[in-house]
N, C-alpha and C. Protein backbone atom coordinates (compact mmCIF):
# COMPACT_ATOMS: atom_id res chain seq x y z
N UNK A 1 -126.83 -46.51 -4.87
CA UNK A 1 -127.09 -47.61 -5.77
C UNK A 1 -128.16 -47.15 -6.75
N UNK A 2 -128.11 -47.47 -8.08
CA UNK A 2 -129.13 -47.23 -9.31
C UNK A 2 -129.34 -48.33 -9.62
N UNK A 3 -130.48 -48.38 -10.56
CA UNK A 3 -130.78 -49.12 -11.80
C UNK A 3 -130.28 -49.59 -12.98
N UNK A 4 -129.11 -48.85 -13.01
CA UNK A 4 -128.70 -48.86 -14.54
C UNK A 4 -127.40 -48.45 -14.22
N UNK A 5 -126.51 -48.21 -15.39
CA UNK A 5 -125.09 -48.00 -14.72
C UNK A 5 -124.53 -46.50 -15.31
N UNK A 6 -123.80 -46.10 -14.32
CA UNK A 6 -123.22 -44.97 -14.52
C UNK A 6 -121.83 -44.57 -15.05
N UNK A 7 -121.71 -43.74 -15.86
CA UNK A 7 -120.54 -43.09 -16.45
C UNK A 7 -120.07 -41.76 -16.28
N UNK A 8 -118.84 -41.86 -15.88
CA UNK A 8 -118.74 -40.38 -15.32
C UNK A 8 -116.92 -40.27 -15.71
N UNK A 9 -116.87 -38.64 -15.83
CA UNK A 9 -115.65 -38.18 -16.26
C UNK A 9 -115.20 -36.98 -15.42
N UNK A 10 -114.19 -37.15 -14.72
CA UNK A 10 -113.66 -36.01 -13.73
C UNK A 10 -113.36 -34.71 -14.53
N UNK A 11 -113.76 -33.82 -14.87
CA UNK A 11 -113.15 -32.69 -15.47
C UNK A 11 -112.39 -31.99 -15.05
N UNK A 12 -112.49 -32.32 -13.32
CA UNK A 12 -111.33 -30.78 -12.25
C UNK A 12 -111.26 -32.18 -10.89
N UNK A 13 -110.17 -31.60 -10.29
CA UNK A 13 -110.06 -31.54 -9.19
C UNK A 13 -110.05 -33.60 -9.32
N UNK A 14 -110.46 -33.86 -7.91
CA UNK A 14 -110.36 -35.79 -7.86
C UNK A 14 -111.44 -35.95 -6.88
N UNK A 15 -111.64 -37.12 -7.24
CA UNK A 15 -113.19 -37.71 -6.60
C UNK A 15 -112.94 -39.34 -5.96
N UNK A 16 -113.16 -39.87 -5.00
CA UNK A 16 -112.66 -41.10 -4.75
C UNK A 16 -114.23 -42.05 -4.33
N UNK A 17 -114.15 -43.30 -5.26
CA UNK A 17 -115.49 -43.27 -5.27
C UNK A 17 -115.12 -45.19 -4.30
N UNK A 18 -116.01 -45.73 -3.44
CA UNK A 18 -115.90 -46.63 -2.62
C UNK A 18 -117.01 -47.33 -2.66
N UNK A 19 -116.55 -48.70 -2.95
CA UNK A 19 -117.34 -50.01 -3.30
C UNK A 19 -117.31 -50.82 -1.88
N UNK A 20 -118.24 -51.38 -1.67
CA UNK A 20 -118.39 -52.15 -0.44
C UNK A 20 -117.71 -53.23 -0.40
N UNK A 21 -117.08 -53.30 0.63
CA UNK A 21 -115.71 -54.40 0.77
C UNK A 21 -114.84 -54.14 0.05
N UNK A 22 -114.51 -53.01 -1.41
CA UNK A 22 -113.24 -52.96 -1.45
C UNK A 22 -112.43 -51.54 -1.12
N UNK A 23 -111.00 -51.44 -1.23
CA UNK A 23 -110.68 -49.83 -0.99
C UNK A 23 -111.06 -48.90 -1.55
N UNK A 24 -111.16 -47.70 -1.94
CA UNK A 24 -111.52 -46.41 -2.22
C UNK A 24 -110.57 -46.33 -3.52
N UNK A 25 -111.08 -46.53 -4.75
CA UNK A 25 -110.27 -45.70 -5.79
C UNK A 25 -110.27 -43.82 -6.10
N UNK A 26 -109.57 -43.52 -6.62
CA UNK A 26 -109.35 -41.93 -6.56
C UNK A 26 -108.94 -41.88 -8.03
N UNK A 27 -110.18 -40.79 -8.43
CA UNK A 27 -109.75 -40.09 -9.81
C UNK A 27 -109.65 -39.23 -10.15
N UNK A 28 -108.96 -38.39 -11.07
CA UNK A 28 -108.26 -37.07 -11.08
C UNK A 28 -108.36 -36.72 -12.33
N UNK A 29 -108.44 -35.14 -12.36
CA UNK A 29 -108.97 -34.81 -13.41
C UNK A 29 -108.71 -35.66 -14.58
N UNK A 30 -109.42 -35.70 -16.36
CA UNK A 30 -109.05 -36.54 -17.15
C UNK A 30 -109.49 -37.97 -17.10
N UNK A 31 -109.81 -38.41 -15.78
CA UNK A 31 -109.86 -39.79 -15.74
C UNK A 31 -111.47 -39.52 -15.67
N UNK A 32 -112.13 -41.11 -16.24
CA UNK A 32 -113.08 -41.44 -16.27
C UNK A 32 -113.71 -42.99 -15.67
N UNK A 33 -114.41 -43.25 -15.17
CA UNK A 33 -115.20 -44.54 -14.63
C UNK A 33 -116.08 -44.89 -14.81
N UNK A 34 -116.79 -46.10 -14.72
CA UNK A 34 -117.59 -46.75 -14.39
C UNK A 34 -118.60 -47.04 -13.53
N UNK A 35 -119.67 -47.04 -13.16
CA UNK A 35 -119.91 -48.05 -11.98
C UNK A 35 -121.53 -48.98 -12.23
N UNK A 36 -121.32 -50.14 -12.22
CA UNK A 36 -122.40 -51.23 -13.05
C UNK A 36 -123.55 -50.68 -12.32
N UNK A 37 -124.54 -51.03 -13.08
CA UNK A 37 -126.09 -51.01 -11.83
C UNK A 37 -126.49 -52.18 -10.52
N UNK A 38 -127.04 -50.96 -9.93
CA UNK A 38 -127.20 -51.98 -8.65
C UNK A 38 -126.13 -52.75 -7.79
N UNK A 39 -124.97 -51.50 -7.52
CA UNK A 39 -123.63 -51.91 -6.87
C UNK A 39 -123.54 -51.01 -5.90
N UNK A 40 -123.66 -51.39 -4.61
CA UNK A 40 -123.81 -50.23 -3.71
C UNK A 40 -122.62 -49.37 -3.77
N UNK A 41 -122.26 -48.22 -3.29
CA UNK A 41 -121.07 -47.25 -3.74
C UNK A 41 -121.07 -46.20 -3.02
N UNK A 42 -120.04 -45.38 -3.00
CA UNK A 42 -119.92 -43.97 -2.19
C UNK A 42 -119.42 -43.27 -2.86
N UNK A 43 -119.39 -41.89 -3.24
CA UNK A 43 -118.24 -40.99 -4.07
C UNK A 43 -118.27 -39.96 -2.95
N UNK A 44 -116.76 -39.22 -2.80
CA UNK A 44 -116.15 -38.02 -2.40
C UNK A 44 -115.47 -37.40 -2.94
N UNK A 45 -115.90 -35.78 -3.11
CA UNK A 45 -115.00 -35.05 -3.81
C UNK A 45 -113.74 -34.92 -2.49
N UNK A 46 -112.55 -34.83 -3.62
CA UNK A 46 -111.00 -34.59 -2.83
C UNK A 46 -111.38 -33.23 -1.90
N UNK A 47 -110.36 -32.85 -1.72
CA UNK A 47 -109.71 -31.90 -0.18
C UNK A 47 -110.17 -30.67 -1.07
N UNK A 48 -109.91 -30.50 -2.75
CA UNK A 48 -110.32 -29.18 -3.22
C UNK A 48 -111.26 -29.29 -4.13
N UNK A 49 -112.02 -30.15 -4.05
CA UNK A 49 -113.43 -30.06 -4.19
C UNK A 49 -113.41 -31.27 -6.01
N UNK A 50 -114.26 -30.91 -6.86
CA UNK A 50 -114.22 -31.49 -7.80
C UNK A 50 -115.34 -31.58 -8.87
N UNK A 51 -115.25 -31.42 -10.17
CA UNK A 51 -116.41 -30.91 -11.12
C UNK A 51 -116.07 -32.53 -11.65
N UNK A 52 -117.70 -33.50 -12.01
CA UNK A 52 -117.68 -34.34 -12.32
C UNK A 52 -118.79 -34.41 -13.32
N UNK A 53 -118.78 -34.95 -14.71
CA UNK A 53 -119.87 -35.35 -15.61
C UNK A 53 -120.37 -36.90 -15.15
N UNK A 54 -121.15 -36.68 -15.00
CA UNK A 54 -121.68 -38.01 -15.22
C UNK A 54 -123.13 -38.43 -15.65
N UNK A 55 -123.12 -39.35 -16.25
CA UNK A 55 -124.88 -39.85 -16.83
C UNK A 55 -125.01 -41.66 -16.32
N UNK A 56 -126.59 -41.47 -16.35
CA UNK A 56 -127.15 -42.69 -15.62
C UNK A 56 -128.00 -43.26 -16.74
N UNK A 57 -128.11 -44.18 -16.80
CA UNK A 57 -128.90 -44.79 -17.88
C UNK A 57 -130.07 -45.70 -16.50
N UNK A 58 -131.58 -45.22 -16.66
CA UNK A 58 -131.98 -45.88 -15.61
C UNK A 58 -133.09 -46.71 -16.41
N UNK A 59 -133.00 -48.06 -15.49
CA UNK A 59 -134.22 -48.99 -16.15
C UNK A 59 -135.21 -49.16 -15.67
């Protein structure tokens, strides 16, 4: 969980990122997300690993 919200863009491989109480979304290279501030969360890189950008804007 952060302060501020995060943006992130899969460049390789897939990452499956998990919100409390709901299922596990999965993103693959190309794809990009979200996640608001102060939302508890989990991310996993896939089975072959995974290069991810991401930036935090913190308050």
């Amino acid at each position: 969980m952060h302060s501020g919200p995060e943006v992130a863009y899969v460049q390789k491989g897939e990452i499956s990122v998990k919100f409390v109480g709901q299922a596990a979304k999965v993103y693959k290279t190309g794809d990009s997300y979200q996640i608001p501030p102060n939302v508890l969360h989990s991310t996993v890189a896939g089975p072959q690993g995974a290069a991810v950008l991401a930036t935090w804007v913190m308050k």
